[in-house]
PDB file of N, CA and C in Angstrom:
ATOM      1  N   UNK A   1      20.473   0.242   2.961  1.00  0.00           N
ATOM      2  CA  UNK A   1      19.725   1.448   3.248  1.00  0.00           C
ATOM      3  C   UNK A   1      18.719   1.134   4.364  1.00  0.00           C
ATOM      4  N   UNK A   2      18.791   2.267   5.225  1.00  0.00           N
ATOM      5  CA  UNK A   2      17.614   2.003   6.760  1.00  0.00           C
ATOM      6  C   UNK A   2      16.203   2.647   5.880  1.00  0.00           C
ATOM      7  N   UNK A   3      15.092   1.795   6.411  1.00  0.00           N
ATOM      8  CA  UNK A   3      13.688   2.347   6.432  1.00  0.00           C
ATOM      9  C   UNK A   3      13.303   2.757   7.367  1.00  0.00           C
ATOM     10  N   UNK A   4      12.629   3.500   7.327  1.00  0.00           N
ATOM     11  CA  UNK A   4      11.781   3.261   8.769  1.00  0.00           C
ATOM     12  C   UNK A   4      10.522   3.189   8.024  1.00  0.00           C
ATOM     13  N   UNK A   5       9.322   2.832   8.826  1.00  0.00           N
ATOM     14  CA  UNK A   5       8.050   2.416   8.221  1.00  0.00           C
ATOM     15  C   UNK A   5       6.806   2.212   9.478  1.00  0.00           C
ATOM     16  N   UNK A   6       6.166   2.568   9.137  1.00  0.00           N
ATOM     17  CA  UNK A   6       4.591   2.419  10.512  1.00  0.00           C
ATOM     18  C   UNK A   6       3.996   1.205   9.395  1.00  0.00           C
ATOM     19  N   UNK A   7       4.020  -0.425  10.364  1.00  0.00           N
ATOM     20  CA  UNK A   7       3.219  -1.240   9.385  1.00  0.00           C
ATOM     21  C   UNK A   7       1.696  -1.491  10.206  1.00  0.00           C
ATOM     22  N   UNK A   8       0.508  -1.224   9.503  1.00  0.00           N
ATOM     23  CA  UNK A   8      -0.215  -1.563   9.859  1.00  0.00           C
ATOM     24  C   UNK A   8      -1.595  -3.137   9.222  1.00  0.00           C
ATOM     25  N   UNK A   9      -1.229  -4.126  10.070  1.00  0.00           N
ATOM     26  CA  UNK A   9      -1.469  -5.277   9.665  1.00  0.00           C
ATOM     27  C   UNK A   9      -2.852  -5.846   9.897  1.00  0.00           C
ATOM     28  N   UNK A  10      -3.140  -7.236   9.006  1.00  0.00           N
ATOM     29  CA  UNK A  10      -4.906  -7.013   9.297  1.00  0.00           C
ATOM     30  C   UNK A  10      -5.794  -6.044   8.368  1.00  0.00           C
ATOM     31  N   UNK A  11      -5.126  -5.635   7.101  1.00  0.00           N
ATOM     32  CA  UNK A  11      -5.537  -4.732   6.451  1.00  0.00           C
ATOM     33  C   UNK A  11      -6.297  -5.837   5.305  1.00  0.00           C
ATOM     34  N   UNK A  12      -7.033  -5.149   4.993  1.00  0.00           N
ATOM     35  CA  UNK A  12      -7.895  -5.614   3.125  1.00  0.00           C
ATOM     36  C   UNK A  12      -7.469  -5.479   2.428  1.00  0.00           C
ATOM     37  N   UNK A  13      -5.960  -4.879   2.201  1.00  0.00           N
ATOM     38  CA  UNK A  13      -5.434  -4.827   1.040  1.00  0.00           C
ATOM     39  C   UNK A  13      -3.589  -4.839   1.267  1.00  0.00           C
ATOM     40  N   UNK A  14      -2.879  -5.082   0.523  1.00  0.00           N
ATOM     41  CA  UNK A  14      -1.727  -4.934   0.890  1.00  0.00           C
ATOM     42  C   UNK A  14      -1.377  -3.387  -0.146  1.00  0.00           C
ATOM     43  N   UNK A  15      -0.452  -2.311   0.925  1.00  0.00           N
ATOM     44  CA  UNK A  15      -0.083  -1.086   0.185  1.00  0.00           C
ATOM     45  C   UNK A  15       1.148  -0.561   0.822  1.00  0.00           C
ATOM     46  N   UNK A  16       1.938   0.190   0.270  1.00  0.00           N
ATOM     47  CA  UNK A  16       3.046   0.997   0.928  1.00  0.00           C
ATOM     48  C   UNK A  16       2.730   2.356  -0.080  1.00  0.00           C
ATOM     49  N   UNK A  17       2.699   2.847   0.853  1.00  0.00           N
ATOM     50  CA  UNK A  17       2.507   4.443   0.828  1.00  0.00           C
ATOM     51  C   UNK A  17       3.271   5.570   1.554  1.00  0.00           C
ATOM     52  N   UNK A  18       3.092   6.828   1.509  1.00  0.00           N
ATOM     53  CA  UNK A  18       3.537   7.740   2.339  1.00  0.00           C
ATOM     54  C   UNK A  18       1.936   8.696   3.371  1.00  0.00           C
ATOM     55  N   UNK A  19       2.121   8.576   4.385  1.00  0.00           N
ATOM     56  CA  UNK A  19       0.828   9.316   4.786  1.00  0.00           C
ATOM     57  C   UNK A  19       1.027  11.120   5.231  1.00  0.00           C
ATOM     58  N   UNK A  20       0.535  11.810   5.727  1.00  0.00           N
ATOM     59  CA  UNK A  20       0.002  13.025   5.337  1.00  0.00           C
ATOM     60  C   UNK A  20       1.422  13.690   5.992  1.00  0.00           C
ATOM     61  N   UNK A  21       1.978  13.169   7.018  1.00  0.00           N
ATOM     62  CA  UNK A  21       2.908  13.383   7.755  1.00  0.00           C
ATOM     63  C   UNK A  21       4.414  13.265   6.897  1.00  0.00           C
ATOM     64  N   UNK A  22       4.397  12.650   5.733  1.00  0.00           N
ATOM     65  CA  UNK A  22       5.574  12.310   5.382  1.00  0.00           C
ATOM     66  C   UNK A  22       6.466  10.724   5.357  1.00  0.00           C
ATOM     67  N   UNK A  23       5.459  10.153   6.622  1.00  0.00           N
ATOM     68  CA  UNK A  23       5.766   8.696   7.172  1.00  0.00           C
ATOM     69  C   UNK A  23       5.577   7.335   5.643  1.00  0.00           C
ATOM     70  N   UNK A  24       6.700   6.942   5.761  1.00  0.00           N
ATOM     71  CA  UNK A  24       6.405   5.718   5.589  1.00  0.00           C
ATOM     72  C   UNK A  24       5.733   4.319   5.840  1.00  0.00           C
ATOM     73  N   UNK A  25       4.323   4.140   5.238  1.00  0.00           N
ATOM     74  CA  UNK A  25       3.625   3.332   5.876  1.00  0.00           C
ATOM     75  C   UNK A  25       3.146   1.956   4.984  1.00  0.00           C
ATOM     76  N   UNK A  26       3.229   0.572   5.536  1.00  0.00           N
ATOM     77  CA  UNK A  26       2.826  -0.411   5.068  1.00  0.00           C
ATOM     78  C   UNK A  26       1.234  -1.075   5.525  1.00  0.00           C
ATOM     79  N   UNK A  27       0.700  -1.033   4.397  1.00  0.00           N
ATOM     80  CA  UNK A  27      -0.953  -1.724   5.551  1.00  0.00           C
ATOM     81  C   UNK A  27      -0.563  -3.371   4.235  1.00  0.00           C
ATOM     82  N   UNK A  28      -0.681  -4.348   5.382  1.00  0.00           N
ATOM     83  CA  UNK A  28      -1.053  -5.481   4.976  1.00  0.00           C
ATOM     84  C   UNK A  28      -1.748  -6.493   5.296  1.00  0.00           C
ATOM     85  N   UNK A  29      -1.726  -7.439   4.740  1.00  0.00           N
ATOM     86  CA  UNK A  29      -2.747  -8.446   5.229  1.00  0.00           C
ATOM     87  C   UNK A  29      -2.628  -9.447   6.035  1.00  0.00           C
ATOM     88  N   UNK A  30      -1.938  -9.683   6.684  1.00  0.00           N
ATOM     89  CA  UNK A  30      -1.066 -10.784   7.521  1.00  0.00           C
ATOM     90  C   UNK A  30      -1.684  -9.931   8.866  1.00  0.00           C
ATOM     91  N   UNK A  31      -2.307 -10.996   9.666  1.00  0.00           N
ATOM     92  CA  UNK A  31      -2.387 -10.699  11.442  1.00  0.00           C
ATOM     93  C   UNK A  31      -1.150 -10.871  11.887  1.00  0.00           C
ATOM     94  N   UNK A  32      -1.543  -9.793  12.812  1.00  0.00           N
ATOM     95  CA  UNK A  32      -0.527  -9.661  13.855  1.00  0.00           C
ATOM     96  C   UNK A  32       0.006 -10.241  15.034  1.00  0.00           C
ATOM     97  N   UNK A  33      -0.091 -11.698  14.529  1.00  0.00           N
ATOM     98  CA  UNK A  33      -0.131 -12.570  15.722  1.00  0.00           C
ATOM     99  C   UNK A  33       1.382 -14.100  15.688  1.00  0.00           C
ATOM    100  N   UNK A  34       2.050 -14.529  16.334  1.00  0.00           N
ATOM    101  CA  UNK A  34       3.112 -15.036  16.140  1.00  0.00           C
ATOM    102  C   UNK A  34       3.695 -14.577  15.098  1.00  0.00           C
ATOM    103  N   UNK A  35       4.477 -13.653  14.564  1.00  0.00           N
ATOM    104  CA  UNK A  35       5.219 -13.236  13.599  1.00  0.00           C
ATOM    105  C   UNK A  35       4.926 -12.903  12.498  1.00  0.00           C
ATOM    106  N   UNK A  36       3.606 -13.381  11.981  1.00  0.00           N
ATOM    107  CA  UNK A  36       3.176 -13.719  11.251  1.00  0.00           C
ATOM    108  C   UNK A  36       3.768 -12.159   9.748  1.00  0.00           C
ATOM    109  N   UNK A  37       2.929 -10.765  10.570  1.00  0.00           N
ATOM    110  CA  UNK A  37       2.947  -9.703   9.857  1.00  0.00           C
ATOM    111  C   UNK A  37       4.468  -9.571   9.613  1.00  0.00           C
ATOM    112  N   UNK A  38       5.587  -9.912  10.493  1.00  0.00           N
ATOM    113  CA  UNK A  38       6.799  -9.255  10.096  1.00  0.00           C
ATOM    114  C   UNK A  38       7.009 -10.642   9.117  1.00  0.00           C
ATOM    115  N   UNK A  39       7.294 -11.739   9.098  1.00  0.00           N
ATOM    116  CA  UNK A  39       7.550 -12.427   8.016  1.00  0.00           C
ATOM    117  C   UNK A  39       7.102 -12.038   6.570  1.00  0.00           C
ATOM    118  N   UNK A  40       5.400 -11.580   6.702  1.00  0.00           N
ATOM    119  CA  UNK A  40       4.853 -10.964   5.117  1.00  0.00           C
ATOM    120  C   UNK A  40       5.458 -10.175   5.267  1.00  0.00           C
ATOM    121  N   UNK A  41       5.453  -9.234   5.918  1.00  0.00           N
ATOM    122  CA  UNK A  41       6.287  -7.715   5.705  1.00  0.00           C
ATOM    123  C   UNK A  41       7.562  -7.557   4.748  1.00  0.00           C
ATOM    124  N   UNK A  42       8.227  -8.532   5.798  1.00  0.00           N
ATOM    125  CA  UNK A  42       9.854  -9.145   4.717  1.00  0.00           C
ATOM    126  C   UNK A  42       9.324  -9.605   3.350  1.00  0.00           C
ATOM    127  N   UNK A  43       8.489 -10.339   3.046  1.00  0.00           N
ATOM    128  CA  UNK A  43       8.130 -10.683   1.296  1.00  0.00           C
ATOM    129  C   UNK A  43       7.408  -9.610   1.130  1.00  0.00           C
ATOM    130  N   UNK A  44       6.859  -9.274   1.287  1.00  0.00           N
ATOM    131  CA  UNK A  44       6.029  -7.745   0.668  1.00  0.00           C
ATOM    132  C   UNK A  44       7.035  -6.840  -0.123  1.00  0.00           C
ATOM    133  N   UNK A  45       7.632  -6.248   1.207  1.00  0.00           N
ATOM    134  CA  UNK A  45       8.871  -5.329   1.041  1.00  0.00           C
ATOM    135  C   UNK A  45      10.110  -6.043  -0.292  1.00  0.00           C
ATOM    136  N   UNK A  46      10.014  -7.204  -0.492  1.00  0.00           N
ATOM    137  CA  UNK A  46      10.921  -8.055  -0.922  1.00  0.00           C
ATOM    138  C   UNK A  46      10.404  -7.772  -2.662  1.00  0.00           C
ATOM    139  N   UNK A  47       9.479  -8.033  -2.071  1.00  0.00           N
ATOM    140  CA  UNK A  47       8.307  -7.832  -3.845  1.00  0.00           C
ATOM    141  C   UNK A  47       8.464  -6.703  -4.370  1.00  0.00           C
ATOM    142  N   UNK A  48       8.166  -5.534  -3.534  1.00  0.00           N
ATOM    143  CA  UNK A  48       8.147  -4.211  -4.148  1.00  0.00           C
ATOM    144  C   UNK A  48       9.257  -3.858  -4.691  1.00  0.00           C
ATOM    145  N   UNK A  49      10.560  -4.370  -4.105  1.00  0.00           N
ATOM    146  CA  UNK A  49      11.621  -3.572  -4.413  1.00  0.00           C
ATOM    147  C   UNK A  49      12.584  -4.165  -5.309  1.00  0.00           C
ATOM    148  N   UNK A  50      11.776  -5.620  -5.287  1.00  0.00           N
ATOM    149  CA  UNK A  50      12.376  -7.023  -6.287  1.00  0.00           C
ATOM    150  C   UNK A  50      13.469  -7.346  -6.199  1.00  0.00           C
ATOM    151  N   UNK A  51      13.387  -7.421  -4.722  1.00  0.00           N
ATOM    152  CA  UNK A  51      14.819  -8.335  -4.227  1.00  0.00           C
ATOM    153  C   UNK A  51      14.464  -9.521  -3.313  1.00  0.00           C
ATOM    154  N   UNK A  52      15.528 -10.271  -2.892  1.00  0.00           N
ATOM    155  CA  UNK A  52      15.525 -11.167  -2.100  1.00  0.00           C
ATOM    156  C   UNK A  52      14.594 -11.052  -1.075  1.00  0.00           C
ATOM    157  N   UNK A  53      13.973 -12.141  -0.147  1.00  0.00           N
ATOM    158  CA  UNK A  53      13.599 -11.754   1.129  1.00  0.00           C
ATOM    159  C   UNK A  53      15.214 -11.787   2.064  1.00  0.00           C
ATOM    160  N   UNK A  54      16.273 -12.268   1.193  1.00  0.00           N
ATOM    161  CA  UNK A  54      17.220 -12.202   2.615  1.00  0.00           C
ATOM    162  C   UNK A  54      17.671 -10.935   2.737  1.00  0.00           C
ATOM    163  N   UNK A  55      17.313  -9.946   1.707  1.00  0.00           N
ATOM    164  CA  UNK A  55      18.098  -9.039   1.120  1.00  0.00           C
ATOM    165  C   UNK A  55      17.385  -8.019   2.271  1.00  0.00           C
ATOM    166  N   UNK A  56      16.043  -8.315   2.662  1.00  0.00           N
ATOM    167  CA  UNK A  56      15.516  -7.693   3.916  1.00  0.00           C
ATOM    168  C   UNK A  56      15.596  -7.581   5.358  1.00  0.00           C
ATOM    169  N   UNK A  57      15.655  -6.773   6.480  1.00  0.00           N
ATOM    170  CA  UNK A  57      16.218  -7.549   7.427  1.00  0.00           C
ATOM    171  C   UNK A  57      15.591  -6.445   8.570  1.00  0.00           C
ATOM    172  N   UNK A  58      14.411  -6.826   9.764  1.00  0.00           N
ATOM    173  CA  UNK A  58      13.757  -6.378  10.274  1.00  0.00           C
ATOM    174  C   UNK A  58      15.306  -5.754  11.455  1.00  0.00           C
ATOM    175  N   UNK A  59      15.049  -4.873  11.928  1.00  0.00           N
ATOM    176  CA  UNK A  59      16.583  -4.138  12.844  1.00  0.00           C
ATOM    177  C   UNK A  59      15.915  -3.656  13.984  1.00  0.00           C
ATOM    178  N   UNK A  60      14.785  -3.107  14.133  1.00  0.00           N
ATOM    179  CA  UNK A  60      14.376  -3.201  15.556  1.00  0.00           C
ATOM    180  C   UNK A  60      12.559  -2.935  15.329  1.00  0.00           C
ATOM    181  N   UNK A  61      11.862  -2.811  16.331  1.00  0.00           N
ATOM    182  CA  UNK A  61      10.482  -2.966  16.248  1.00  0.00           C
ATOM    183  C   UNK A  61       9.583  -4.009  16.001  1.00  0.00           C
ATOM    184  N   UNK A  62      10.453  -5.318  16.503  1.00  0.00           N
ATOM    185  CA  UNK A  62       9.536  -6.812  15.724  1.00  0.00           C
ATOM    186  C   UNK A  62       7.922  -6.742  16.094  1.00  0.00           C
ATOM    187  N   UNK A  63       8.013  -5.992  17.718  1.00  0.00           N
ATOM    188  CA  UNK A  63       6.416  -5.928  18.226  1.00  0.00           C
ATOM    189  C   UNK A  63       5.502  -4.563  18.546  1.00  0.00           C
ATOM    190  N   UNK A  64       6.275  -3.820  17.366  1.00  0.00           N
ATOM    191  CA  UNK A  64       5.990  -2.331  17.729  1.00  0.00           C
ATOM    192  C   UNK A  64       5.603  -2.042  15.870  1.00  0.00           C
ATOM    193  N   UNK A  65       4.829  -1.162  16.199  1.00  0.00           N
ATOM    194  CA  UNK A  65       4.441  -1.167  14.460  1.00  0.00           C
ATOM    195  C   UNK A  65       5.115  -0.204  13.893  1.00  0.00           C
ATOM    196  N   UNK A  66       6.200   0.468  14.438  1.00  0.00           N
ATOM    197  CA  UNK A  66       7.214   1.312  14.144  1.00  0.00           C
ATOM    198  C   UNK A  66       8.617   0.536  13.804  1.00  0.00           C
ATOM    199  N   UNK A  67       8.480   0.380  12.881  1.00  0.00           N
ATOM    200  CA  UNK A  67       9.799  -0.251  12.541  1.00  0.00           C
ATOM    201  C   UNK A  67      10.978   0.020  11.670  1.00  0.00           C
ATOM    202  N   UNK A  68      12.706  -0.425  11.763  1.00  0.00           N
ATOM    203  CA  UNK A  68      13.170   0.053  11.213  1.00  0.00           C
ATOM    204  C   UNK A  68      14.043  -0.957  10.602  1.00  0.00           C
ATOM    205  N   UNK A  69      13.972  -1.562   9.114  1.00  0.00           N
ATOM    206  CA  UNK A  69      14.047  -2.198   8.129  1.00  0.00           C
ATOM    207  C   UNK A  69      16.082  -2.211   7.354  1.00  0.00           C
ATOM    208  N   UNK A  70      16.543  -2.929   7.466  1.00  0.00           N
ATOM    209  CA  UNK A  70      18.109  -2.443   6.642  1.00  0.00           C
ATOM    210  C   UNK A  70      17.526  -3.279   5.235  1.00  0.00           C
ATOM    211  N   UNK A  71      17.702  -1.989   4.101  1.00  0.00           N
ATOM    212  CA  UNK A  71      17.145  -2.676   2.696  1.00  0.00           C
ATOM    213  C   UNK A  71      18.324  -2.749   2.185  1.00  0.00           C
ATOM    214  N   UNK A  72      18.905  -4.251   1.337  1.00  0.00           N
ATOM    215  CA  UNK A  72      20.198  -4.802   0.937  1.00  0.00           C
ATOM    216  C   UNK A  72      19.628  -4.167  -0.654  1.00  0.00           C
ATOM    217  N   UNK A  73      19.504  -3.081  -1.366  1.00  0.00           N
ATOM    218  CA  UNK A  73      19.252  -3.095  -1.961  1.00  0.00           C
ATOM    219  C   UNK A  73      20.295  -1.452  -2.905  1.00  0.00           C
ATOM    220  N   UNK A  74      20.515  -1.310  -4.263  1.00  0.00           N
ATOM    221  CA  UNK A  74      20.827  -0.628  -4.822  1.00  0.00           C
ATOM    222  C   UNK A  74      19.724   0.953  -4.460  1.00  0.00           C
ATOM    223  N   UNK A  75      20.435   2.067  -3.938  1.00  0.00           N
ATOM    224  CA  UNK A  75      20.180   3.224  -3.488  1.00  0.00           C
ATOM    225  C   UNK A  75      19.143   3.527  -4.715  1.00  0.00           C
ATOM    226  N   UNK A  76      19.215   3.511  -5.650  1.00  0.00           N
ATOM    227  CA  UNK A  76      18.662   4.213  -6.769  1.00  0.00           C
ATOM    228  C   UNK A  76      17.514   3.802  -6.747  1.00  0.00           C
ATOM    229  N   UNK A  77      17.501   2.285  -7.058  1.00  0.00           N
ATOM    230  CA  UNK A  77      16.243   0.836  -7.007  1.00  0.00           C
ATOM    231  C   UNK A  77      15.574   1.584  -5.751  1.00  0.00           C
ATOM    232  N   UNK A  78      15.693   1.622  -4.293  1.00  0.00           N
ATOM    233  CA  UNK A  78      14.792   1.933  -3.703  1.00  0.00           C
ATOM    234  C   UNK A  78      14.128   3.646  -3.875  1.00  0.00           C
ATOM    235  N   UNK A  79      14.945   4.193  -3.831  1.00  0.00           N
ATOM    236  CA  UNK A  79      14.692   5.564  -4.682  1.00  0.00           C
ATOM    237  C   UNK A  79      13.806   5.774  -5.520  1.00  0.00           C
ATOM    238  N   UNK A  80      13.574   4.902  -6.545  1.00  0.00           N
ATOM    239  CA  UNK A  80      12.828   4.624  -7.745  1.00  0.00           C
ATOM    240  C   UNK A  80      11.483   4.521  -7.492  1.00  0.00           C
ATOM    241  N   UNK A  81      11.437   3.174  -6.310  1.00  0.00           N
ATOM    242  CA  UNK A  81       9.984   2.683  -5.800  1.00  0.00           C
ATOM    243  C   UNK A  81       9.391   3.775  -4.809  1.00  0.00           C
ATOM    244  N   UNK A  82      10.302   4.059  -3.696  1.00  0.00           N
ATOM    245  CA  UNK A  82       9.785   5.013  -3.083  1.00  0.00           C
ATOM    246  C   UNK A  82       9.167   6.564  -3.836  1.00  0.00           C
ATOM    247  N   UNK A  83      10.074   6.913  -4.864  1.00  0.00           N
ATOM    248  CA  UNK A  83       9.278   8.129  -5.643  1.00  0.00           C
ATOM    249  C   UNK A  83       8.311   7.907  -6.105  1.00  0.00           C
ATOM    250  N   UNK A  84       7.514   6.759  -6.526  1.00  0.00           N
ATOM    251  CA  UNK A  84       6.486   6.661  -6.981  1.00  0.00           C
ATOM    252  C   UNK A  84       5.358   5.731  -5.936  1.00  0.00           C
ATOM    253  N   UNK A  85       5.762   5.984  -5.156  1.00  0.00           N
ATOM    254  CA  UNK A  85       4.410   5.576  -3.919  1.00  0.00           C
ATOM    255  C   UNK A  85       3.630   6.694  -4.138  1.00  0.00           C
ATOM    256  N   UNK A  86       2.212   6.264  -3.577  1.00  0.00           N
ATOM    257  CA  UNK A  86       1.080   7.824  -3.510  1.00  0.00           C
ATOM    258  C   UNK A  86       1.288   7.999  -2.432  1.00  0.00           C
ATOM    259  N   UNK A  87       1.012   9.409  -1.856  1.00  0.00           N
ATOM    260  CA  UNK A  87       0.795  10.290  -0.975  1.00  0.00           C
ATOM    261  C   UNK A  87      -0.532   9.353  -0.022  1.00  0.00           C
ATOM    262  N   UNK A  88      -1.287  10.279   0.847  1.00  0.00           N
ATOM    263  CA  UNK A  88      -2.054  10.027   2.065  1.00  0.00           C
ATOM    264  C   UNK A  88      -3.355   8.787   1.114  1.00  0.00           C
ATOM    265  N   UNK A  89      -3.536   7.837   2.017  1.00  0.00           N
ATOM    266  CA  UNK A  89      -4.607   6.618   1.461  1.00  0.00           C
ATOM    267  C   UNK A  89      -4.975   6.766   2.936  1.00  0.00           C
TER     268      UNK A  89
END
């Protein structure tokens, strides 16, 4: 399954949410500097959805905070997590 996602990194907290727009958004804690945020990103994302990190796989946007994610994961399983994200933070 494709994500798409706005990650914003350097954050105080790690969260995935939806914001006012509808967007899928990640704030985490990892700087944005040598790779650093897309590597957490991949375990973050990996955590939430309780799969592999291989099972994650960044597909374009490595240096753009717009990114679009292929999740190796059962349709339902992400379904599940995504219905219960909160709305605008």
């Amino acid at each position: 399954m494709v994500l798409h996602l706005k990650v914003k990194p350097g954050s105080k907290i790690d969260k995935l949410f939806f914001d006012a727009a509808g967007q899928l958004n990640a704030k985490i804690k990892a700087p944005a500097q040598d790779g650093k945020a897309n590597a957490y990103l991949v375990e973050f994302l990996a955590r939430q959805f309780g799969i592999s990190k291989s099972s994650v796989e960044i597909i374009s946007g490595f240096t753009n905070p717009h990114k679009r994610l292929e999740i190796s994961a059962e349709g339902d399983v992400v379904a599940k997590v995504l219905s219960g994200l909160e709305g605008v933070n």
